[in-house]
Protein backbone atom coordinates (compact mmCIF):
# COMPACT_ATOMS: atom_id res chain seq x y z
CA UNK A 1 21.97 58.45 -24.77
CA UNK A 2 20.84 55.25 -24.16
CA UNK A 3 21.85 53.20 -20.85
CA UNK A 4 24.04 50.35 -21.81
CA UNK A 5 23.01 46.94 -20.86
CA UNK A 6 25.78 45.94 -18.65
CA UNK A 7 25.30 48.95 -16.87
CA UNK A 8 21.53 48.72 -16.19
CA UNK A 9 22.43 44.46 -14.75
CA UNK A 10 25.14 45.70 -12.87
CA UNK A 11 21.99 48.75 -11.19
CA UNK A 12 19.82 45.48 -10.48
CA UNK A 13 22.82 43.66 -9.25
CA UNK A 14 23.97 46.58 -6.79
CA UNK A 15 20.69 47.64 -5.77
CA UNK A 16 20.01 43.92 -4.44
CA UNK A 17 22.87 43.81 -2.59
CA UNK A 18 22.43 47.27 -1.00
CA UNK A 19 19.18 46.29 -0.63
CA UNK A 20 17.80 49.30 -2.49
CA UNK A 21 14.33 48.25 -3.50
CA UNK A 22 13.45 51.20 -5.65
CA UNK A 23 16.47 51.48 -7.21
CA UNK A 24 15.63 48.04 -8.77
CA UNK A 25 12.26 48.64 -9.54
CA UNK A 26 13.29 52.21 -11.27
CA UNK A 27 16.78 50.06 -13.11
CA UNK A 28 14.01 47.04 -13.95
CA UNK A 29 11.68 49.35 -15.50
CA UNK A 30 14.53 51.05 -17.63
CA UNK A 31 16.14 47.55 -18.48
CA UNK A 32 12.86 46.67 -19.85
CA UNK A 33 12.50 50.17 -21.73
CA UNK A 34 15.58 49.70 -23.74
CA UNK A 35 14.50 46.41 -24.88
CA UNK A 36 17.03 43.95 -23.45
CA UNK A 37 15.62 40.66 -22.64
CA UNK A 38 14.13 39.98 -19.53
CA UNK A 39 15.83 36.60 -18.61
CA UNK A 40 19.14 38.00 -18.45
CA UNK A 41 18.08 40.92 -16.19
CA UNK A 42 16.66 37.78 -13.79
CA UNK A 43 19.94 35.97 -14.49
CA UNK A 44 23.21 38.52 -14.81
CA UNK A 45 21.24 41.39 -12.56
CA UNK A 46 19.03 40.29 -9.45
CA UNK A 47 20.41 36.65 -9.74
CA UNK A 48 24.16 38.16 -9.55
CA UNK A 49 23.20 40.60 -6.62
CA UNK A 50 21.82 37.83 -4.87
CA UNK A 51 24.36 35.57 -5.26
CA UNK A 52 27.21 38.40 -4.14
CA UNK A 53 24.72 38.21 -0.70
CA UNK A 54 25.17 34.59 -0.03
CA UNK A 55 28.57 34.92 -0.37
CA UNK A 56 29.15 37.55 1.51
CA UNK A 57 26.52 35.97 4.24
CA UNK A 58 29.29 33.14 3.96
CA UNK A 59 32.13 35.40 4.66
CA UNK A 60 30.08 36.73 7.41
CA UNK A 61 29.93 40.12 6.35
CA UNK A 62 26.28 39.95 5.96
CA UNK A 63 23.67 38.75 8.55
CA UNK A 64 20.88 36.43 8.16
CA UNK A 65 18.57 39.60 8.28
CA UNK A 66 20.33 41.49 5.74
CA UNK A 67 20.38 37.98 3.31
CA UNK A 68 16.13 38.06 3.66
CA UNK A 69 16.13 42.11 2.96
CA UNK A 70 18.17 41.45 -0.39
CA UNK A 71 15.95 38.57 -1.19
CA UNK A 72 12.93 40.92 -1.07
CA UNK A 73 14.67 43.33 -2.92
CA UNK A 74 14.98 40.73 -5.65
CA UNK A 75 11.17 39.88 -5.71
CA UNK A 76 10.66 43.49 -5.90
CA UNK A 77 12.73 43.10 -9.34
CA UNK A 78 11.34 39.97 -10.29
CA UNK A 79 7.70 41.28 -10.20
CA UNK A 80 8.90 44.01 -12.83
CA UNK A 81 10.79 41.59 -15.06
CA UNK A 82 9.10 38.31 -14.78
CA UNK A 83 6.13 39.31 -16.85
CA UNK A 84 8.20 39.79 -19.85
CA UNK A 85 9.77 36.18 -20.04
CA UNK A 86 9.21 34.36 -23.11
CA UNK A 87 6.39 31.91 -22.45
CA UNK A 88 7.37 28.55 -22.19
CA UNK A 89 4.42 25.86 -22.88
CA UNK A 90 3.13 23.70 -20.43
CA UNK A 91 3.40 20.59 -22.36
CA UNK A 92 7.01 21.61 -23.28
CA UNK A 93 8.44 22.25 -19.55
CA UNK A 94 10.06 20.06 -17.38
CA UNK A 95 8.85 19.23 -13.86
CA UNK A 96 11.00 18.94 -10.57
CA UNK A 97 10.65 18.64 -7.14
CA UNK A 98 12.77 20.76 -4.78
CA UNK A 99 13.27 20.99 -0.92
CA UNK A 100 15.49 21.03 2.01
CA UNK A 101 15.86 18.18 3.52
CA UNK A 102 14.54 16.58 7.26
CA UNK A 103 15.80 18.21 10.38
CA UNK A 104 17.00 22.00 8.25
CA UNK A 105 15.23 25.29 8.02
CA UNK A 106 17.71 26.88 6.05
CA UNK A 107 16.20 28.11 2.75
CA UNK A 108 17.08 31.03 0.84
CA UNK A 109 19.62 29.06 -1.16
CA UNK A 110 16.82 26.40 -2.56
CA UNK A 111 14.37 29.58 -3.08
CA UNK A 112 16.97 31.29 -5.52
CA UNK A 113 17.46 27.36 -7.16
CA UNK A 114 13.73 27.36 -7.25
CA UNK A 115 13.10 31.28 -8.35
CA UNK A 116 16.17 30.59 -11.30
CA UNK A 117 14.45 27.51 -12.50
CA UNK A 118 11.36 28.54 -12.65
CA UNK A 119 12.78 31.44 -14.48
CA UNK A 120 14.63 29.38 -17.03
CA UNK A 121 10.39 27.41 -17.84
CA UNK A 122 10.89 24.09 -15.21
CA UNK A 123 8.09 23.48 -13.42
CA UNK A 124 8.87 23.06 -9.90
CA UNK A 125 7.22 21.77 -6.70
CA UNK A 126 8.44 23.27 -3.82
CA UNK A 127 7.90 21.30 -0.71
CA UNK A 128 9.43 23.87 1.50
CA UNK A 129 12.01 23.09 4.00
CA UNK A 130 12.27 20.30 6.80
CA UNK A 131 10.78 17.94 4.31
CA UNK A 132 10.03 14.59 5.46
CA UNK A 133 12.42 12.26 3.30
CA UNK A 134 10.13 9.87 1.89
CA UNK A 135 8.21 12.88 0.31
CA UNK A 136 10.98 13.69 -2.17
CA UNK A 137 10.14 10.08 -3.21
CA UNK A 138 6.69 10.36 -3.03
CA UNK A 139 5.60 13.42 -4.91
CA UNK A 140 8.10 12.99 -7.70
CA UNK A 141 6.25 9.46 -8.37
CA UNK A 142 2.80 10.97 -7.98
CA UNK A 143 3.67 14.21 -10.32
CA UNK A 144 6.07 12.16 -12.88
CA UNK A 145 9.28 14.88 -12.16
CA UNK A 146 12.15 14.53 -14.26
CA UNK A 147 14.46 16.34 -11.59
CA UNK A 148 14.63 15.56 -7.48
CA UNK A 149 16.40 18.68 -5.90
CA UNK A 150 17.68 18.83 -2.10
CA UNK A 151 19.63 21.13 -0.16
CA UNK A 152 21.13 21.51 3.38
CA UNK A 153 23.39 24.03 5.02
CA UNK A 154 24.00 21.68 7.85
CA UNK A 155 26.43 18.48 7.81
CA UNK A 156 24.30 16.82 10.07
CA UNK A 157 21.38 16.20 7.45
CA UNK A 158 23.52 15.45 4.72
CA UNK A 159 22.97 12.27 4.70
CA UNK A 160 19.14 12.34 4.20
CA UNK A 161 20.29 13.10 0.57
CA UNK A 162 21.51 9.75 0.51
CA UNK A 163 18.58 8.45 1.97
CA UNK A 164 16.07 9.90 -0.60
CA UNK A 165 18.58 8.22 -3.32
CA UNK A 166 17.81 4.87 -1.73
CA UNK A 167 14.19 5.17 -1.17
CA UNK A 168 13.84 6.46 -4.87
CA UNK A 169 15.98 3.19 -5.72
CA UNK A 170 13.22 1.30 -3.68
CA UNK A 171 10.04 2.54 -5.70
CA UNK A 172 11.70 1.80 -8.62
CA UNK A 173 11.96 5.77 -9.96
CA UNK A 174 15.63 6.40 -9.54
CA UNK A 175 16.67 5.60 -13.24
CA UNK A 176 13.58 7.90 -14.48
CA UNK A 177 14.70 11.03 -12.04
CA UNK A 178 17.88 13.20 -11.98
CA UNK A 179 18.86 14.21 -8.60
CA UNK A 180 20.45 17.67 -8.07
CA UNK A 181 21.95 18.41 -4.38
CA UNK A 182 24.00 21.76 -2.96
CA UNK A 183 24.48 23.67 -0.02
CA UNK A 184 27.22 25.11 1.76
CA UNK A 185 28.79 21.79 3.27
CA UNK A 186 28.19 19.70 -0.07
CA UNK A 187 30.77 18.92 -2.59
CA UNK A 188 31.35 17.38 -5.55
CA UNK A 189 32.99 14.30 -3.48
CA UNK A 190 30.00 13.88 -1.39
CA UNK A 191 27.65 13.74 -4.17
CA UNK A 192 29.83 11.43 -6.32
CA UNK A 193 29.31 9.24 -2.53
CA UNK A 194 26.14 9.06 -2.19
CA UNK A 195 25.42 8.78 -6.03
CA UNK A 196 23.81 12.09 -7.40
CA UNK A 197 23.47 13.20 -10.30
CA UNK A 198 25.10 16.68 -10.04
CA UNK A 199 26.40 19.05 -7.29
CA UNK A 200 26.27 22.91 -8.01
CA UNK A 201 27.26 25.69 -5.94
CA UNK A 202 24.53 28.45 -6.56
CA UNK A 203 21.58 28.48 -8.57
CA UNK A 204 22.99 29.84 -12.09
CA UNK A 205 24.76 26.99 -12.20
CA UNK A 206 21.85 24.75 -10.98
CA UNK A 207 20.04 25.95 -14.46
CA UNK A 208 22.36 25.23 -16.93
CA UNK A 209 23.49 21.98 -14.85
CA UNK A 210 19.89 21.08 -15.60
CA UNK A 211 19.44 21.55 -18.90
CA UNK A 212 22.46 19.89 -19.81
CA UNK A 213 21.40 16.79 -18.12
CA UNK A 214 18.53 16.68 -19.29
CA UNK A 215 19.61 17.42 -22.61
CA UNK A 216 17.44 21.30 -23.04
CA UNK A 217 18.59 23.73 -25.12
């Protein structure tokens, strides 16, 4: 009797959040057995897991500790899965630049943006975290991106977001880029503020945010 497919994402969804790293690897390997497409085991199965983390990180249930474990556990399923995504050419994908901004460290969130849109065929430049402002601006006029993303958990470097939006105003890119912010202290309000593009919560939503501005099937 064949494993049903909901059951087998809900197996990669659990064992990320319990941390279980060969439990994914053994529910990755059947997922991809039965046939069922790789992209939604990334999506609806370590994706979910690791977004049930964050929030419970949020609600303070989890630690920062037990955030990283469940994040390896999800490389541990990407690895398995990741192989078996439809190949996307280069000369059809979509470039972005993503980072946290000056003065926070905090990046798991922007890693799972990162990991989901590289899943979904973007091409993204990671700058890492702490990134100096007027880098945003640089690289995405040196590597032609269509998409600038930022994050912060902190309230105290929000407003480098708004920052980067000037200084891409002031090389003249800002009507060529879409700019993409989260993170737990962002809202809709502040990004309508500081003039963004979008706001999204986690990094599901960052995807198909993405594609619909940028008009991708």
């Amino acid at each position: 009797m064949a494993v049903s497919k909901e059951e087998l994402l809900k197996r990669l969804s659990d064992g990320v959040l319990e941390m279980e790293e060969d439990d994914v690897v053994e529910a990755a390997k059947e997922y991809l057995e039965a046939g069922y497409p790789a992209f939604d085991g990334i999506m609806e199965g370590l994706v979910d897991g690791m977004n049930r983390a964050s929030e419970l990180y949020e609600a303070e249930e989890y630690f920062v500790t037990d955030v990283l474990l469940c994040s390896d556990t999800m490389y541990v399923g990407l690895d398995v899965l990741r192989p078996h995504l439809p190949e996307v050419s280069s000369d059809a994908k979509v470039k972005g630049v993503i980072g946290v901004v000056e003065g926070d460290t905090h990046d798991i969130g922007k890693n799972l943006v990162k990991i989901m849109m590289e899943t979904a065929g973007f091409e993204m430049i990671d700058l890492g975290r702490d990134v100096e402002l007027q880098k945003f601006v640089d690289v995405a006029k040196e590597e032609k991106v269509d998409l600038v993303c930022m994050s912060t958990l902190m309230t105290t470097t929000m407003g480098g977001m708004e920052t980067v939006i000037h200084l891409l105003e002031e090389a003249g890119i800002r009507d060529q880029v879409k700019v993409m912010i989260g993170g737990g202290p962002i809202s809709q309000k502040f990004a309508d503020k500081i003039g963004a593009d979008a706001y999204t919560t986690n990094a599901v939503e960052a995807v198909k945010c993405a594609k619909k501005m940028l008009n991708i099937a």
